[in-house]
Protein backbone atom coordinates (compact mmCIF):
# COMPACT_ATOMS: atom_id res chain seq x y z
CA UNK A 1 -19.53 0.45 0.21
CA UNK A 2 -20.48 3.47 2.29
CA UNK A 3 -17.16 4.10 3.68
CA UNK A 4 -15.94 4.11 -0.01
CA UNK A 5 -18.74 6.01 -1.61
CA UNK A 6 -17.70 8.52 1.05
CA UNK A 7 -13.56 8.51 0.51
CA UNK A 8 -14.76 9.20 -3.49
CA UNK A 9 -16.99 11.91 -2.08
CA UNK A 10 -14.10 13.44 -0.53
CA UNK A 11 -11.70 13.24 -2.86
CA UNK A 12 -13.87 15.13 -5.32
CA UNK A 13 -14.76 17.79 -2.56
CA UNK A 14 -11.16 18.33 -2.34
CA UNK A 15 -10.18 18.62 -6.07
CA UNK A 16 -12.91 21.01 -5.99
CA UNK A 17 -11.58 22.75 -3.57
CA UNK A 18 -8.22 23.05 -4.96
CA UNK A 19 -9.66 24.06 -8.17
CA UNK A 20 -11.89 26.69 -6.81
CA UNK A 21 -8.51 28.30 -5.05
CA UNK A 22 -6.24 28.30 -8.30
CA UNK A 23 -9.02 29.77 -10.25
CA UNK A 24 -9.49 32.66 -8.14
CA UNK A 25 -6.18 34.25 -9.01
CA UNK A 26 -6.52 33.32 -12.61
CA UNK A 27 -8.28 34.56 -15.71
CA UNK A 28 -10.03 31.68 -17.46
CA UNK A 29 -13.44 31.67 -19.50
CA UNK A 30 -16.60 30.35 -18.76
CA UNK A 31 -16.26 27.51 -21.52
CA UNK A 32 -12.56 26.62 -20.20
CA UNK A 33 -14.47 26.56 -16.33
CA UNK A 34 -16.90 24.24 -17.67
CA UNK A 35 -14.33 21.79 -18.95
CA UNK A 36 -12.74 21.83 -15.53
CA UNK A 37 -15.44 21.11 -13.25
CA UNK A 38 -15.97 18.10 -15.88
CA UNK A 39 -12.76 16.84 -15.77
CA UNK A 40 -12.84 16.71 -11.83
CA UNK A 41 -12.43 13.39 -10.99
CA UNK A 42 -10.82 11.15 -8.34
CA UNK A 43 -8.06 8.87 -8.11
CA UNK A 44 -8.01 5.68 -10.25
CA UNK A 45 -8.95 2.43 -8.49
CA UNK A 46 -6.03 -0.01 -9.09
CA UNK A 47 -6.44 -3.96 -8.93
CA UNK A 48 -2.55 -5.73 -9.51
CA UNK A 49 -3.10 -9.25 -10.08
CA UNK A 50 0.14 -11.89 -9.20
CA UNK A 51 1.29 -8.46 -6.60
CA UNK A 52 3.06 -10.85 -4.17
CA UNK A 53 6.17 -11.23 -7.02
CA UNK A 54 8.93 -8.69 -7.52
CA UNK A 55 7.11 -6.31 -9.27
CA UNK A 56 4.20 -6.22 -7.72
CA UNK A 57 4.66 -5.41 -4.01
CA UNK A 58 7.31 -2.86 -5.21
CA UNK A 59 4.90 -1.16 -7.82
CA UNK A 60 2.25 -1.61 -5.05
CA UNK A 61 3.97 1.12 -2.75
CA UNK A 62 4.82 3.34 -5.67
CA UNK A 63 0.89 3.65 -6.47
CA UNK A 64 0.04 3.64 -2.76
CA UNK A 65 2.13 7.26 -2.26
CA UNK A 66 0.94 8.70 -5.26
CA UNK A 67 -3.04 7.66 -5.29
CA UNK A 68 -3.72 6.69 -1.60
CA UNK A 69 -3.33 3.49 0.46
CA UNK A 70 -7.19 2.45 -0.30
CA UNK A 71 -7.32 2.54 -3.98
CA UNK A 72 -4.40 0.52 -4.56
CA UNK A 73 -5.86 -3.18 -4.40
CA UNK A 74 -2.87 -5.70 -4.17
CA UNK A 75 -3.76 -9.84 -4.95
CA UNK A 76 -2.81 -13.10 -5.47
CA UNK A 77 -3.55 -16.81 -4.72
CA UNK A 78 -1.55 -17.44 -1.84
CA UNK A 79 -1.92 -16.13 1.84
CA UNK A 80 0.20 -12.39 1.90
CA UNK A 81 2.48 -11.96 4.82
CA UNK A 82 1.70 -9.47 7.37
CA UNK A 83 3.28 -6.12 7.00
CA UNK A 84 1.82 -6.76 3.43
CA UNK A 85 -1.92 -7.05 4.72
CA UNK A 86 -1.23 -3.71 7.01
CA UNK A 87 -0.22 -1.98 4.29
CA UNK A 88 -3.08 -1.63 2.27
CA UNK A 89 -5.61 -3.68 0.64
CA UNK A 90 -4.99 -7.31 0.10
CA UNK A 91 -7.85 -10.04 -2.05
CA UNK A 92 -7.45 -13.34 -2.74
CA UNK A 93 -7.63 -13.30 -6.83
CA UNK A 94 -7.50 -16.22 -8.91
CA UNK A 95 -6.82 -15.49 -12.53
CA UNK A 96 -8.39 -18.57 -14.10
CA UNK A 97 -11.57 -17.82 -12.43
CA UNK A 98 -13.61 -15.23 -14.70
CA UNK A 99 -16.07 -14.54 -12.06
CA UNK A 100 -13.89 -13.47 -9.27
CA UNK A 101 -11.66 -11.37 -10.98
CA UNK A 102 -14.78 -9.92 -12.43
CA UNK A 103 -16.64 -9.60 -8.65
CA UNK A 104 -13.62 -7.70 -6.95
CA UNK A 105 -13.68 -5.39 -10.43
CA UNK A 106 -17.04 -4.46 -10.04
CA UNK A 107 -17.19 -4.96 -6.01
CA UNK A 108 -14.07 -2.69 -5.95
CA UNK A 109 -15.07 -0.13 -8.55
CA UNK A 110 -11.37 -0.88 -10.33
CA UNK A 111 -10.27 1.54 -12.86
CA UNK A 112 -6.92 0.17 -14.06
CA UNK A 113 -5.78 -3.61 -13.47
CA UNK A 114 -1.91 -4.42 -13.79
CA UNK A 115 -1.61 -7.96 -14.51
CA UNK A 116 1.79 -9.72 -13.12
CA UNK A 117 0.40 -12.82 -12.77
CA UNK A 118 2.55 -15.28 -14.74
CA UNK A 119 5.54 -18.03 -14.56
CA UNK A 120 8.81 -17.02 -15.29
CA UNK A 121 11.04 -18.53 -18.04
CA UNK A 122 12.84 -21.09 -16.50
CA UNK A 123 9.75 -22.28 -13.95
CA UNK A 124 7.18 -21.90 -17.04
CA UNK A 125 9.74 -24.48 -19.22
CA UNK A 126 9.65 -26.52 -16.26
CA UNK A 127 5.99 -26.87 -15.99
CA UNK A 128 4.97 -25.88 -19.59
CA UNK A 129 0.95 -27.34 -18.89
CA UNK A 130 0.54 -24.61 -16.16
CA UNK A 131 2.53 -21.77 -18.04
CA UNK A 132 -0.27 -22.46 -20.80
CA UNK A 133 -2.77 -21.63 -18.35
CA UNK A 134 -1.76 -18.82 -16.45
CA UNK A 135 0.13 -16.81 -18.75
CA UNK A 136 -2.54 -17.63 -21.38
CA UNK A 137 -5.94 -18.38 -20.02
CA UNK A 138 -5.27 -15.61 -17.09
CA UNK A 139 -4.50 -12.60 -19.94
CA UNK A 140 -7.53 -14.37 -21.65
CA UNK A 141 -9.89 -13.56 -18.93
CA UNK A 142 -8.47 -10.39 -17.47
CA UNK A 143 -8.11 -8.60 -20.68
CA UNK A 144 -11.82 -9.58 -21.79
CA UNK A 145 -12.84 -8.03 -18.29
CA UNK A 146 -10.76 -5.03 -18.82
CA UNK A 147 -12.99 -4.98 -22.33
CA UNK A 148 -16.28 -5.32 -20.64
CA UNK A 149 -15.95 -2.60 -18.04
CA UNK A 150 -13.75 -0.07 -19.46
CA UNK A 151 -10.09 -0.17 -17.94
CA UNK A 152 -6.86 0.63 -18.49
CA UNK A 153 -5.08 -2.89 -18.86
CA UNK A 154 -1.28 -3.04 -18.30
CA UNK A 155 0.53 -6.17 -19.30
CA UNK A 156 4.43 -7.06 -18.91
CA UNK A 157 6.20 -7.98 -21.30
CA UNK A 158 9.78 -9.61 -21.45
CA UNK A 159 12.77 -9.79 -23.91
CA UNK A 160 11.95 -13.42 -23.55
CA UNK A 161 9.04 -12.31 -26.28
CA UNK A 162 11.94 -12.45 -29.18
CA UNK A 163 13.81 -15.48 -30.30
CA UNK A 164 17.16 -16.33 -31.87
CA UNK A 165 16.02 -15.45 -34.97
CA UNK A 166 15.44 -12.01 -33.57
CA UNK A 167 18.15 -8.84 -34.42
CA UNK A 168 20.23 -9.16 -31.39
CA UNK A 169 22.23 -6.07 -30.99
CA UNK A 170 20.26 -3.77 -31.06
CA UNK A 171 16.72 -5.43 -30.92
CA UNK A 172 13.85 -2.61 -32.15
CA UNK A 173 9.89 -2.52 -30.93
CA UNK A 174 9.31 -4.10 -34.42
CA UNK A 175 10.97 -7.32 -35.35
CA UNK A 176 10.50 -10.54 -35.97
CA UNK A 177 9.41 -11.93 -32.85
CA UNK A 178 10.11 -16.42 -32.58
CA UNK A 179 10.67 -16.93 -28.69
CA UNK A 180 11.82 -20.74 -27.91
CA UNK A 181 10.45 -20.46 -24.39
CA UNK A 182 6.34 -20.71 -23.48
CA UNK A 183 6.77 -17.66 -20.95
CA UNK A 184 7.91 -16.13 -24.49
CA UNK A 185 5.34 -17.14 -26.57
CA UNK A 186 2.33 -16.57 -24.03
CA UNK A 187 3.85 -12.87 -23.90
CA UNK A 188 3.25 -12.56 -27.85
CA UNK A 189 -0.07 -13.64 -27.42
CA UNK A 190 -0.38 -10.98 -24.62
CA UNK A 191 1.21 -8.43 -27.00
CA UNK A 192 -0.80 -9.25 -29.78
CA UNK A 193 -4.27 -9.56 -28.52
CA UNK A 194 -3.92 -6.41 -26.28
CA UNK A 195 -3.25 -4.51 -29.56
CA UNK A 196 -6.02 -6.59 -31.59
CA UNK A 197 -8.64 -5.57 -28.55
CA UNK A 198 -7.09 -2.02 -28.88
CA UNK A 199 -7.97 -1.76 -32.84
CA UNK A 200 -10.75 -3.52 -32.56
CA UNK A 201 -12.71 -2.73 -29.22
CA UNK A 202 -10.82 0.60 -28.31
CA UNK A 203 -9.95 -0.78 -25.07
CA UNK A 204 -7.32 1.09 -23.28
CA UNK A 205 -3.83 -1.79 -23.40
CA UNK A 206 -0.67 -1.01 -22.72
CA UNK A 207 2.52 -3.06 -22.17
CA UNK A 208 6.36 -2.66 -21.48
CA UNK A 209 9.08 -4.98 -22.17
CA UNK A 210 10.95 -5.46 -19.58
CA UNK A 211 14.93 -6.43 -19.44
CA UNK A 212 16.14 -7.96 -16.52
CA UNK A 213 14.90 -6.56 -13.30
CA UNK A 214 17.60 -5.76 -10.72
CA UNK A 215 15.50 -5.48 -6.92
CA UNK A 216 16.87 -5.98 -3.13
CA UNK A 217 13.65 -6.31 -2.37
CA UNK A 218 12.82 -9.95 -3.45
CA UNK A 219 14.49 -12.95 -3.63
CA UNK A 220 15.23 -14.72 -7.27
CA UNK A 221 12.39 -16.07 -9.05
CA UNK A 222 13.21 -18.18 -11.43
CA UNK A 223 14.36 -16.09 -14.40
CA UNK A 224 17.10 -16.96 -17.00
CA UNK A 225 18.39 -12.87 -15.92
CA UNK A 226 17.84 -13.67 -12.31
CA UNK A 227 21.91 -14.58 -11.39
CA UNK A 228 22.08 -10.39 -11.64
CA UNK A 229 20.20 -10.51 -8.32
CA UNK A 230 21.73 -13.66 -6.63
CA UNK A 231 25.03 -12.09 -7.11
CA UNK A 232 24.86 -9.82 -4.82
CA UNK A 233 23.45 -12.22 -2.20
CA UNK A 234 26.24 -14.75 -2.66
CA UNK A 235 28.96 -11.85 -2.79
CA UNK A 236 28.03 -10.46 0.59
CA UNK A 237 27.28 -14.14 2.06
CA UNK A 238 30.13 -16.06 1.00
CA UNK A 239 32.41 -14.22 -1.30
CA UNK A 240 31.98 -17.19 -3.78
CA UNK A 241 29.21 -17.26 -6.65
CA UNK A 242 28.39 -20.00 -9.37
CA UNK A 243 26.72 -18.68 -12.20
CA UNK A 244 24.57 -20.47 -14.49
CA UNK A 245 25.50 -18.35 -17.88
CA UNK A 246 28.57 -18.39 -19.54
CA UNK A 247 30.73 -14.72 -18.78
CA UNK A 248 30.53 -13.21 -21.86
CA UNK A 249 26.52 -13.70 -22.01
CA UNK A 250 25.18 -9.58 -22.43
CA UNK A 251 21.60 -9.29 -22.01
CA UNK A 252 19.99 -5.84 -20.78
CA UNK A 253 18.72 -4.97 -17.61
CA UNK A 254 17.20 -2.31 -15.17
CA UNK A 255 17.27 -1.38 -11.98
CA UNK A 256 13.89 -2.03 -9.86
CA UNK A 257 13.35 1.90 -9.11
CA UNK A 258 13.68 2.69 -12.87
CA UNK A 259 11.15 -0.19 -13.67
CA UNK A 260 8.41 1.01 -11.29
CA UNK A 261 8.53 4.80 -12.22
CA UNK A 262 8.63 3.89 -15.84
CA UNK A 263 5.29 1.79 -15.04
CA UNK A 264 3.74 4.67 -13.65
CA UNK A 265 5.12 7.24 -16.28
CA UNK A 266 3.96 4.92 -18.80
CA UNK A 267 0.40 4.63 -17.12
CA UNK A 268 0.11 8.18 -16.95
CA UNK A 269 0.83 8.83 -20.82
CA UNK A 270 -2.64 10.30 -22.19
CA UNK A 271 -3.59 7.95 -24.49
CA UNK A 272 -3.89 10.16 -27.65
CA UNK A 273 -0.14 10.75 -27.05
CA UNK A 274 1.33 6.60 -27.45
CA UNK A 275 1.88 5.99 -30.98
CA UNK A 276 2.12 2.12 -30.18
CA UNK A 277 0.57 -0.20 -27.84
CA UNK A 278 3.90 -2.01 -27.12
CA UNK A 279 7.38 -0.61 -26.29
CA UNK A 280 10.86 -1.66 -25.17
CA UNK A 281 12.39 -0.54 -22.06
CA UNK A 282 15.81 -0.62 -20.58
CA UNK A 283 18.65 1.03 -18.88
CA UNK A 284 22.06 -1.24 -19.62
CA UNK A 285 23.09 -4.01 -21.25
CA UNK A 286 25.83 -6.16 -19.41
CA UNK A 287 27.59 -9.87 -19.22
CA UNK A 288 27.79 -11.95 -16.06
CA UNK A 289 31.79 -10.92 -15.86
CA UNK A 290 31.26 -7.19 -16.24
CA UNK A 291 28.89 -7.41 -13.51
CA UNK A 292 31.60 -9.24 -11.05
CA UNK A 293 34.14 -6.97 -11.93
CA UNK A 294 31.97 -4.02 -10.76
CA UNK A 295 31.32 -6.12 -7.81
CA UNK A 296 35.05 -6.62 -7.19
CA UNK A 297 35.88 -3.07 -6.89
CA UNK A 298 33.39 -3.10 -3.94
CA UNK A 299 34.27 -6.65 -2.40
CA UNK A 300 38.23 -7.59 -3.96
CA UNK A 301 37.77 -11.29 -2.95
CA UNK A 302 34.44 -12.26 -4.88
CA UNK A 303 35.31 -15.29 -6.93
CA UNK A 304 33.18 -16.30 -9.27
CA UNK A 305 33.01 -19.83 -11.43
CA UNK A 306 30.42 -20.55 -14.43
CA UNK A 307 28.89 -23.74 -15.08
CA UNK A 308 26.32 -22.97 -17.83
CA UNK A 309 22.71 -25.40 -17.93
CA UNK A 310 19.72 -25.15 -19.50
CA UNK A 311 18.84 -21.19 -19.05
CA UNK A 312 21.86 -20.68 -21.53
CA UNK A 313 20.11 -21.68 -24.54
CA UNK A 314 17.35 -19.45 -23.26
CA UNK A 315 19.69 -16.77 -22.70
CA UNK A 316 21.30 -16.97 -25.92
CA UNK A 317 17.97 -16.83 -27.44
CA UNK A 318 17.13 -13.23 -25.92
CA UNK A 319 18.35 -9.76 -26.82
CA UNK A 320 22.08 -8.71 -26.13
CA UNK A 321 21.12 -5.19 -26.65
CA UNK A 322 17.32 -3.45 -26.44
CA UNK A 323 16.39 -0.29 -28.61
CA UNK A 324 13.87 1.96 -26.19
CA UNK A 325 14.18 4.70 -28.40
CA UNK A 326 10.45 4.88 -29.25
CA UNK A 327 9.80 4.89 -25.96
CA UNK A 328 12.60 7.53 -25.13
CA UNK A 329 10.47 9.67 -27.88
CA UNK A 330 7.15 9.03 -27.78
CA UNK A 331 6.34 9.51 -24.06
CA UNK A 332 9.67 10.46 -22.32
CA UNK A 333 11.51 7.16 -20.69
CA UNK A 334 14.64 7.98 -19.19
CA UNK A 335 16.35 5.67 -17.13
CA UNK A 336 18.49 6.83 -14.05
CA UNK A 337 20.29 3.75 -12.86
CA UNK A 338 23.67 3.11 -14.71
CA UNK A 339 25.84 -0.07 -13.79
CA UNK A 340 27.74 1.96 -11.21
CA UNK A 341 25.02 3.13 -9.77
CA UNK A 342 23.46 -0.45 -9.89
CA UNK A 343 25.83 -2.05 -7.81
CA UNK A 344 26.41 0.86 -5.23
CA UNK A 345 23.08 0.60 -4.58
CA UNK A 346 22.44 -2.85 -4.49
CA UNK A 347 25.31 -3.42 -2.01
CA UNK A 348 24.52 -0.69 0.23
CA UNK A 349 20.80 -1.96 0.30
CA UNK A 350 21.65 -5.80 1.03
CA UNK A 351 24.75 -5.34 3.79
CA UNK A 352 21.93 -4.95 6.34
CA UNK A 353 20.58 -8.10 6.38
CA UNK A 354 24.07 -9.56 5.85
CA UNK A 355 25.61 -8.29 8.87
């Protein structure tokens, strides 16, 4: 506690410091002085629940570079491996039990918590009983904590939270929303009762839909848009992939880099300035073949065979094409990853470990 009482001791010294400098070649009055020594503040404490996924260690890093290596708290249930645990903080964090989530909170004076932990579409239908409880008692507890002591909450969302009967192409922030999956439906509870504890609390809740996210990083984790990833895996290994969706299946994605900074960007939004709690995000929308046939031009002897199963009803279910132009407005989202760039970079990332 000292050494951290101390590292929040020098962070302010510093911001004083570096306010003291600028305002000695500037012109300000007393009142605007006054409202900057009270807006001098340190970096936020950050707490990312369910960090050991593909978000998670990825946004993790991101944080780490812009806030410092201390005040980015990483956690999960299972034991991290080691280059995780030297990079910066790691707790054990179960999200069904209240009371620890609410000890490391107040133990680690958290400021903002980013909730990933969750099942996937595909391993939530599998094991609907435990979907129920993570993806709905977990947001249950964390966002009642986030009530109690004041934080920013962040909460994923998913196109899996619209259904068939949905507008496809393009799918707005504001639709009907019927998901046919219980990773769906737990994220329009999530949705929902982050905007309810908004209205009716004033809690700080904010959430992103997410399209399918494209990462090198992390191995496939169960999601219906996951075959994006194992594509590339299967290209470089084998020259031969089987995909699970039919080839004309479009559903939009992102690149992992675009996903991150749009977390943080979105984070950093001053609250006055989001005219929703809620917003779509994407960069593309493509089908399985479209994808190969980018591959192709890098690797001319990829074949690729489809034998649709279950995740195509899912699929089928989601949006072909997402609308982020709320989000384009509102707060400035702007993607940088097109397809071309997708797959450049994907391939040039992967053909280390692969040779």
């Amino acid at each position: 506690m000292l050494i951290r009482s101390a590292r929040v001791l020098q962070t302010y010294v510093n911001r004083c410091s570096t306010w003291l400098t600028s305002r000695c070649f500037n012109s300000v009055s007393a009142q605007e002085m006054q409202e900057d020594v009270c807006n001098v503040t340190g970096p936020p404490r950050i707490l990312i629940t369910g960090s050991l996924g593909q978000l998670g260690t990825g946004l993790a890093g991101v944080l780490r570079k812009k806030f410092g290596r201390e005040n980015v708290i990483m956690s999960d249930i299972i034991r991290a491996p080691e280059h995780i645990c030297k990079a910066g903080p790691y707790l054990y964090a179960d999200i069904l039990d209240f009371k620890n989530i609410q000890e490391i909170v107040v133990n680690e004076q958290i400021d903002w918590l980013i909730h990933f932990s969750a099942l996937l579409s595909a391993v939530g239908e599998a094991n609907v009983p435990l979907a129920m409880r993570v993806n709905i008692e977990g947001v249950h507890n964390v966002i009642e904590i986030a009530k109690q002591y004041k934080l920013k909450l962040f909460i994923p969302s998913t196109i899996g939270a619209f259904g068939p009967t949905s507008p496809q192409n393009p799918t707005p922030d504001l639709t009907i929303q019927r998901p046919r999956t219980i990773y769906g439906v737990s994220k329009v509870h999530a949705e929902l009762l982050g905007e309810y504890y908004n209205h009716r609390f004033g809690m700080d809740f904010r959430s992103l839909r997410f399209p399918g996210v494209i990462s090198a990083d992390t191995n496939p984790g169960g999601g219906t848009t996951d075959y994006a990833v194992k594509v590339f895996h299967d290209a470089l290994k084998t020259g031969r992939f089987e995909c699970y969706l039919r080839p004309d299946t479009r559903m939009p994605m992102m690149y992992i880099e675009d996903c991150l900074r749009g977390v943080v960007e979105f984070l950093e939004v001053p609250e006055k300035q989001l005219q929703m709690r809620t917003y779509n995000v994407t960069a593309m929308s493509f089908t399985p073949e479209e994808l190969a046939e980018e591959i192709q031009k890098h690797i001319p002897h990829l074949k690729v065979t489809y034998r649709p199963d279950y995740r195509q009803d899912i699929a089928d279910s989601w949006p072909q094409v997402f609308d982020d132009s709320n989000a384009r407005s509102h707060w400035g989202w702007q993607h940088k990853y097109d397809l071309t760039k997708l797959v450049t970079t994907m391939l040039n990332t992967l053909k280390q470990q692969y040779q």
